[in-house]
Protein backbone atom coordinates (compact mmCIF):
# COMPACT_ATOMS: atom_id res chain seq x y z
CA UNK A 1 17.02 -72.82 -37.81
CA UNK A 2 15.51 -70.22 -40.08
CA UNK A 3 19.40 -70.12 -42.11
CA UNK A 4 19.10 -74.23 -42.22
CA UNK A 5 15.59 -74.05 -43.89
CA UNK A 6 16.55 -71.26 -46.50
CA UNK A 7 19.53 -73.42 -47.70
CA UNK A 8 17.64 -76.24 -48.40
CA UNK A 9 15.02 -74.14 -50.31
CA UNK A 10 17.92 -72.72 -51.98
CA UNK A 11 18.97 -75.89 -53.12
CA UNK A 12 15.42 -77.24 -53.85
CA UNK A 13 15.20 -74.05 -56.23
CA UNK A 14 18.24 -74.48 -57.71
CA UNK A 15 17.60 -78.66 -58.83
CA UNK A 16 14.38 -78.08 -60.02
CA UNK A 17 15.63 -74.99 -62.37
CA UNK A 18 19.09 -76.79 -63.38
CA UNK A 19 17.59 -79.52 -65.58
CA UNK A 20 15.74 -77.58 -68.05
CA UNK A 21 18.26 -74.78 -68.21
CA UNK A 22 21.26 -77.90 -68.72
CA UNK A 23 19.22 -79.23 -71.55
CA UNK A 24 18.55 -75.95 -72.94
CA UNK A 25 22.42 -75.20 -73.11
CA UNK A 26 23.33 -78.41 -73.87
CA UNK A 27 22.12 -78.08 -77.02
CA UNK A 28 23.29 -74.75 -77.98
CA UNK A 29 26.78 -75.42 -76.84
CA UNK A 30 26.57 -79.11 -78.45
CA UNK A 31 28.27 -80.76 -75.32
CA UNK A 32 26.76 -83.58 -72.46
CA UNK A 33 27.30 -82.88 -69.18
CA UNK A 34 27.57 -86.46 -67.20
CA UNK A 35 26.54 -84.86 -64.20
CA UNK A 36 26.05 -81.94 -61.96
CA UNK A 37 25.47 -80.50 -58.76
CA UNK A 38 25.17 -77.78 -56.27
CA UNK A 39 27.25 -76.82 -53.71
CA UNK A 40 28.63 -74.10 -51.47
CA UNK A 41 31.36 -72.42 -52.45
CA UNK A 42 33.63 -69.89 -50.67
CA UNK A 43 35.19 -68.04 -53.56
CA UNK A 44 33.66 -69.54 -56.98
CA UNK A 45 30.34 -70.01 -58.80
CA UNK A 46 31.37 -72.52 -60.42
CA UNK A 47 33.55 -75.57 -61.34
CA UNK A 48 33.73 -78.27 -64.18
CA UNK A 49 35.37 -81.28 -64.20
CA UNK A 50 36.35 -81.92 -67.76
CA UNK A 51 37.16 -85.59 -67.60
CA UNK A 52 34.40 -86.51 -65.41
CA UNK A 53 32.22 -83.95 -67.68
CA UNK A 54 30.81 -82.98 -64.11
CA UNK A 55 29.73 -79.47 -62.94
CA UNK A 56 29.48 -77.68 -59.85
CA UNK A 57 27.60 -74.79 -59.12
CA UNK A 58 27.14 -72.37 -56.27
CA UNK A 59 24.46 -72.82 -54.11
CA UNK A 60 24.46 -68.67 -53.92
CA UNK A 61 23.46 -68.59 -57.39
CA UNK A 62 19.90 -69.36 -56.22
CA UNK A 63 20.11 -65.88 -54.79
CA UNK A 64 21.41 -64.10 -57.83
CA UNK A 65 19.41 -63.50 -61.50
CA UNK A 66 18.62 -66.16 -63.45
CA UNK A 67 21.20 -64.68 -66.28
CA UNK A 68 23.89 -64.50 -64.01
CA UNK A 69 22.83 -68.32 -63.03
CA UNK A 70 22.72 -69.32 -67.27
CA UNK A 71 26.63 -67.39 -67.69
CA UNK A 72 27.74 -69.50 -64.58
CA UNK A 73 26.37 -72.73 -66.27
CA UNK A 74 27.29 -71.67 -70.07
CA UNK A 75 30.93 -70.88 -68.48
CA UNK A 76 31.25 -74.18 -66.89
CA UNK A 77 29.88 -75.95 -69.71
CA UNK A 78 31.97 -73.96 -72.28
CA UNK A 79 34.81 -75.81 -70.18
CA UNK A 80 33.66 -79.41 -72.17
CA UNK A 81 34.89 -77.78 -75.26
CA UNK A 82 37.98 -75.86 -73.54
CA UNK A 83 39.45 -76.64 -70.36
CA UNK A 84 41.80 -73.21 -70.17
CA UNK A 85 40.47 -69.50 -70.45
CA UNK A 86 42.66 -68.89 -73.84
CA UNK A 87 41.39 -67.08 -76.76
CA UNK A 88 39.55 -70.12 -77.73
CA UNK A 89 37.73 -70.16 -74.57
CA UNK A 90 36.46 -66.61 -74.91
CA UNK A 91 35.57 -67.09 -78.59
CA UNK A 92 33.13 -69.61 -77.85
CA UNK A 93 32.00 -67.81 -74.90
CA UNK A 94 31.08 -64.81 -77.33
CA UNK A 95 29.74 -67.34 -80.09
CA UNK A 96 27.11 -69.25 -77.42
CA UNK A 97 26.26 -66.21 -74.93
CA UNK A 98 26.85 -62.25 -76.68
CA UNK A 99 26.47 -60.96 -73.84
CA UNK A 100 28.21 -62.58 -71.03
CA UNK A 101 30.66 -60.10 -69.97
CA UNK A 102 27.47 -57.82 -68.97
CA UNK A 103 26.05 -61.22 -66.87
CA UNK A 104 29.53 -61.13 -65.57
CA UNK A 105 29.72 -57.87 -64.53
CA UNK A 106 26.77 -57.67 -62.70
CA UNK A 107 27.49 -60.95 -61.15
CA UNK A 108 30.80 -59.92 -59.78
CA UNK A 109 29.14 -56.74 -58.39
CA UNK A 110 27.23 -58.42 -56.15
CA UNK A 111 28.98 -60.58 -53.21
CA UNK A 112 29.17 -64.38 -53.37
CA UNK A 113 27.36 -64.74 -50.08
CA UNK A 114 25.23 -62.22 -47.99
CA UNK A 115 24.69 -63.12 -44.33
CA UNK A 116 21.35 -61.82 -42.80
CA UNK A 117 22.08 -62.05 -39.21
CA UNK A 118 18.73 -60.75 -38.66
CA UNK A 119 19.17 -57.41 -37.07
């Protein structure tokens, strides 16, 4: 019971962070996400839907630093402008966040999901 009641606080987190941090990048990137959600995911942290202009992201991100949460959503929303990760892709990756390979990095050091199985 104690795993059901985290994931739902997880996700309450998560959908009252998302909207101002959406807006915020919204702007900077110049793009509208149509919608958005949060989800578990096995092996990503993310997903876009570029003719829907819909995002998906991680419910594990609640667990991670907020940077590493703002690279997953710049990434996904970098996807509005460029569906493939081509030279393009990382250009405006570099021109919106500096620094994302370091949010990156320490993202993909840490693992997607971490069980406490309380012992």
């Amino acid at each position: 019971m104690a795993n059901f009641t985290r994931y739902f606080q997880y996700r309450k987190q998560l959908k009252k962070q998302l909207p101002q941090l959406i807006e915020k990048w919204e702007k900077v990137i110049g793009v509208k996400c149509n919608d958005w959600g949060v989800k578990q995911m096995k092996t990503k942290w993310g997903a876009c839907n570029t003719d829907d202009k819909r995002i998906w992201l991680n419910l594990e991100l609640a667990k991670k630093p907020i940077l590493c949460l703002e690279y997953i959503l710049v990434h996904e929303l970098v996807h509005l402008h460029e569906r493939n990760h081509n030279d393009r892709f990382i250009a405006l990756m570099d021109k919106f966040m500096p620094k994302w390979r370091l949010h990156r990095d320490e993202l993909n050091s840490l693992p997607i999901v971490h069980n406490d199985w309380g012992y």
